[in-house]
C-alpha atoms as a PDB file:
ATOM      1  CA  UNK A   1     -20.302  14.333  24.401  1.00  0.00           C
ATOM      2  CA  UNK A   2     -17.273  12.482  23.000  1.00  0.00           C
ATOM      3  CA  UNK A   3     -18.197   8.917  21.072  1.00  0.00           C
ATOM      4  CA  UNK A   4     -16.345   5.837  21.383  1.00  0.00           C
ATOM      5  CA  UNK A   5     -15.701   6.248  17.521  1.00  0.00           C
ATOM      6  CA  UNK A   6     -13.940   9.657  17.763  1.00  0.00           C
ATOM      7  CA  UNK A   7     -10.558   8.765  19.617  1.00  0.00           C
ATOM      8  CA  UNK A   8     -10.292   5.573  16.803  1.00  0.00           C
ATOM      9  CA  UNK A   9     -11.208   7.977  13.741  1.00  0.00           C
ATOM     10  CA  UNK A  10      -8.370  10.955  15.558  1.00  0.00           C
ATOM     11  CA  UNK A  11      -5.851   7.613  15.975  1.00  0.00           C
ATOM     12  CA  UNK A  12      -6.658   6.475  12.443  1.00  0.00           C
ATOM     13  CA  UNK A  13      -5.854  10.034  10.890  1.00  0.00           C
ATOM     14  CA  UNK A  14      -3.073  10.630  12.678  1.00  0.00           C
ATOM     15  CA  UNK A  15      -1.681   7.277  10.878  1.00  0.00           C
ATOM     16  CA  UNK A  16      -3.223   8.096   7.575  1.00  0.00           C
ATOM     17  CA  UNK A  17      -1.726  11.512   7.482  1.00  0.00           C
ATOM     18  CA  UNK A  18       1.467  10.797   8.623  1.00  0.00           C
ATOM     19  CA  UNK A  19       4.752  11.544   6.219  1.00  0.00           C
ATOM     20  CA  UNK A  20       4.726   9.286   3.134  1.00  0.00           C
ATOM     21  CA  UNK A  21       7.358   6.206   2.763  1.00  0.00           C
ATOM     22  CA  UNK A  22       9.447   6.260   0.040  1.00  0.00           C
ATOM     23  CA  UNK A  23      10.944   3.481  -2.278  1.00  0.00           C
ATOM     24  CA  UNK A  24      13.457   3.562  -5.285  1.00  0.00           C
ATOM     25  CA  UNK A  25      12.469   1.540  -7.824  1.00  0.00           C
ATOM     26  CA  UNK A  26      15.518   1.787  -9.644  1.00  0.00           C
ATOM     27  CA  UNK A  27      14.564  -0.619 -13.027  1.00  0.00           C
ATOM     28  CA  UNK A  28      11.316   1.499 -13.440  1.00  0.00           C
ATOM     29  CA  UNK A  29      13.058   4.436 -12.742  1.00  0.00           C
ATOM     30  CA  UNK A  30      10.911   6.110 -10.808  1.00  0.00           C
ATOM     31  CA  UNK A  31      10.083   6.519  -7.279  1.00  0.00           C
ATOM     32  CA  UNK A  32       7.242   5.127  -5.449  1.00  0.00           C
ATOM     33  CA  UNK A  33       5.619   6.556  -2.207  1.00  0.00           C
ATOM     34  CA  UNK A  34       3.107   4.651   0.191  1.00  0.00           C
ATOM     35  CA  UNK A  35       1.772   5.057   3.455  1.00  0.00           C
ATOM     36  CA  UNK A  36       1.951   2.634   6.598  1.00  0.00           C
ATOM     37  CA  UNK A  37      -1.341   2.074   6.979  1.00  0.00           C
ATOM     38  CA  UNK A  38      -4.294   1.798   4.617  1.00  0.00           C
ATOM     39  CA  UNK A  39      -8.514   1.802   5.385  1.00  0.00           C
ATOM     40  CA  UNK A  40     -10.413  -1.152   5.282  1.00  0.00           C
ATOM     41  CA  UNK A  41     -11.919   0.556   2.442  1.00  0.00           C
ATOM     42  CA  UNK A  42      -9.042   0.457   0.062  1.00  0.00           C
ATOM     43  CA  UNK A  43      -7.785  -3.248   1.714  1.00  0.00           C
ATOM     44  CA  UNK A  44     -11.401  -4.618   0.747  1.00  0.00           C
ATOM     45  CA  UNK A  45     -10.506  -5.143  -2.849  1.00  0.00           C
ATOM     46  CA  UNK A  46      -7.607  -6.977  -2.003  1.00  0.00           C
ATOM     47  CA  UNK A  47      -8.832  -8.862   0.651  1.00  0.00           C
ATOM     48  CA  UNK A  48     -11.796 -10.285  -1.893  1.00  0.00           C
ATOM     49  CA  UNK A  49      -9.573 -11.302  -4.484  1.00  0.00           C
ATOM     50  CA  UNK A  50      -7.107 -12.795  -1.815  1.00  0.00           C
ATOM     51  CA  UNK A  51     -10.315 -15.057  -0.703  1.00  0.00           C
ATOM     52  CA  UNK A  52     -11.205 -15.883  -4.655  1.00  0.00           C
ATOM     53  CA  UNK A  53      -7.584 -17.607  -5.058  1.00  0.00           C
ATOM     54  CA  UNK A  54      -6.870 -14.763  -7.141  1.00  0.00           C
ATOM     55  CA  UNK A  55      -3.595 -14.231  -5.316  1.00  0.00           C
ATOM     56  CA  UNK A  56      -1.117 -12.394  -8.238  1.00  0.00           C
ATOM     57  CA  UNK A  57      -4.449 -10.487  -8.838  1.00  0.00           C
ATOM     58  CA  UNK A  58      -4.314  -9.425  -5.224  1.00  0.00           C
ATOM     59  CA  UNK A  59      -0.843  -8.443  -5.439  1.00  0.00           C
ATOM     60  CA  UNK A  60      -1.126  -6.265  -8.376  1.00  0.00           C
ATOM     61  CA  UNK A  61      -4.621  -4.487  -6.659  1.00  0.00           C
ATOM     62  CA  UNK A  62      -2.353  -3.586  -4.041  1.00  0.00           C
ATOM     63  CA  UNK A  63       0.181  -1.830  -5.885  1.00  0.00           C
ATOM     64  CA  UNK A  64      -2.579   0.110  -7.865  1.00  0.00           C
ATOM     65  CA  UNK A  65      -4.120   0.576  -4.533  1.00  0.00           C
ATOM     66  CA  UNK A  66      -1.747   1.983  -2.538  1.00  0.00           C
ATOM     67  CA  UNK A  67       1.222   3.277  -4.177  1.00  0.00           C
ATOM     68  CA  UNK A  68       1.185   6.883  -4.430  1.00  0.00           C
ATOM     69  CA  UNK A  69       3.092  10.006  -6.157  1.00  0.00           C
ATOM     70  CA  UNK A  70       5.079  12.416  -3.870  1.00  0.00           C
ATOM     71  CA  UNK A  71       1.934  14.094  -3.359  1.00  0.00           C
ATOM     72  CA  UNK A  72      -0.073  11.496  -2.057  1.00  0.00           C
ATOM     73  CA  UNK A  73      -2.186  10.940  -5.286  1.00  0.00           C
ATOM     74  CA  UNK A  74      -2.617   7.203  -6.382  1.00  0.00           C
ATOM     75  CA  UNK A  75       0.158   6.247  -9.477  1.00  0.00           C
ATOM     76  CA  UNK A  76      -1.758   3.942 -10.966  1.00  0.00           C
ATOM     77  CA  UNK A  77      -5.844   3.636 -11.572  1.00  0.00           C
ATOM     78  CA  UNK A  78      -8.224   0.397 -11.990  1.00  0.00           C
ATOM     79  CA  UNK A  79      -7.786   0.221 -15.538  1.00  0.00           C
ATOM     80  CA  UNK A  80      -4.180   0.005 -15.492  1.00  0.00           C
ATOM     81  CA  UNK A  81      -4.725  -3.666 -13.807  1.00  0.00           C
ATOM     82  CA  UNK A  82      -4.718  -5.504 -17.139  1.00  0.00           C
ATOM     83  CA  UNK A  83      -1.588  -3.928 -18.136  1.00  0.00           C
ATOM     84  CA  UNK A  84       0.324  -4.376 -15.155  1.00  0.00           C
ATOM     85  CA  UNK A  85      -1.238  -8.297 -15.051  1.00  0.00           C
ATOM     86  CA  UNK A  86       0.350  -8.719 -18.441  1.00  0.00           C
ATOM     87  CA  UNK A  87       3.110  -5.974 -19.773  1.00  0.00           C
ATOM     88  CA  UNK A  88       5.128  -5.832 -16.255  1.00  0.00           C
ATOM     89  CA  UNK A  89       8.011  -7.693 -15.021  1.00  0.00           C
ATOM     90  CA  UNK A  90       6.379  -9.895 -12.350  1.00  0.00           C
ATOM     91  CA  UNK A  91       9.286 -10.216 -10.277  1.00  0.00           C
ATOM     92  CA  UNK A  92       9.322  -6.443 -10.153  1.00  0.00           C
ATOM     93  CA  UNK A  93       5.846  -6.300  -9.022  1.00  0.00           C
ATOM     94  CA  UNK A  94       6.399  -8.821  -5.970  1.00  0.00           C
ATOM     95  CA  UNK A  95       8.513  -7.019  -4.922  1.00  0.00           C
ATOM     96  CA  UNK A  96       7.408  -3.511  -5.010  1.00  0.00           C
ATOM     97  CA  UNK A  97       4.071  -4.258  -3.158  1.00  0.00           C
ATOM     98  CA  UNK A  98       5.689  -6.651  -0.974  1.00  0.00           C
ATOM     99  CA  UNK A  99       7.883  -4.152   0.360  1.00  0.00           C
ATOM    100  CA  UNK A 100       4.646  -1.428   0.572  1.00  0.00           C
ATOM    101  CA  UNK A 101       2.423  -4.484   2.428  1.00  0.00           C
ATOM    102  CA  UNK A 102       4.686  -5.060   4.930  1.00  0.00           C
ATOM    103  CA  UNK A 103       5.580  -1.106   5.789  1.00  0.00           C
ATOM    104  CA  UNK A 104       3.562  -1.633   8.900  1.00  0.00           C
ATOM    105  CA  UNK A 105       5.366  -4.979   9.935  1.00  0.00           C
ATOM    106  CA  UNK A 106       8.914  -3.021   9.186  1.00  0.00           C
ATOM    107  CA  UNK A 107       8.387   0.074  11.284  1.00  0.00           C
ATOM    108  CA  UNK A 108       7.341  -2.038  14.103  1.00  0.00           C
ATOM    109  CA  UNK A 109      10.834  -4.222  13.618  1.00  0.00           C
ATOM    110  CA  UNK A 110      12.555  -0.313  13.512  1.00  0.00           C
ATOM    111  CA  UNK A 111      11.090   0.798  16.437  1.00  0.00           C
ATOM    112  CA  UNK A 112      11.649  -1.996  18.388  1.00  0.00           C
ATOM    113  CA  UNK A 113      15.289  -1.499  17.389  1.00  0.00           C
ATOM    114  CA  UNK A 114      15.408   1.336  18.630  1.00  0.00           C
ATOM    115  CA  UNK A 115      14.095   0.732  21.762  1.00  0.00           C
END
């Protein structure tokens, strides 16, 4: 007997799974891969510092969150929030996990080009 949960969990994997995003970062030199949709899991984090005030905070936690290498694996881990708070170029940072926030928001905007 199926479960309600199973077609969500099967619709949340296909998501989860599906081809990494890519973005340039040209003044880091690198380039930075993301997915366009994340777990409540990994959003919680964010979402708690969001509801503290703690709004750059937030922003950083989402880049270390949820920017990945080619591979999938996370870039960045928990300690490097510190020196991403204070060693990075903040405009850079806005900008980078602005774009990877709103992935979901853009591929809706593409497909309904598209259509």
């Amino acid at each position: 007997m199926q479960r309600a949960t199973d077609n969500i969990v099967k619709h949340y994997q296909t998501k989860i799974n599906g081809d990494l995003q890519k973005l340039h970062v040209e003044e880091w030199d690198m380039d930075i891969y993301y997915r366009n949709t994340y777990s409540f899991q990994d959003e919680s984090k964010i979402v708690e510092l969001q509801a503290k005030g703690l709004v750059v905070d937030a922003l950083v936690q989402s880049l270390i969150v949820k920017a990945r290498d080619k591979d999938g694996k996370r870039l960045f881990h928990d300690l490097d929030m510190k020196r991403l708070m204070t060693e990075a170029d903040p405009a850079i940072i806005t900008r980078v996990a602005g774009h990877i926030n709103n992935a979901n928001q853009r591929l809706s905007m593409e497909q309904a080009q598209k259509e």
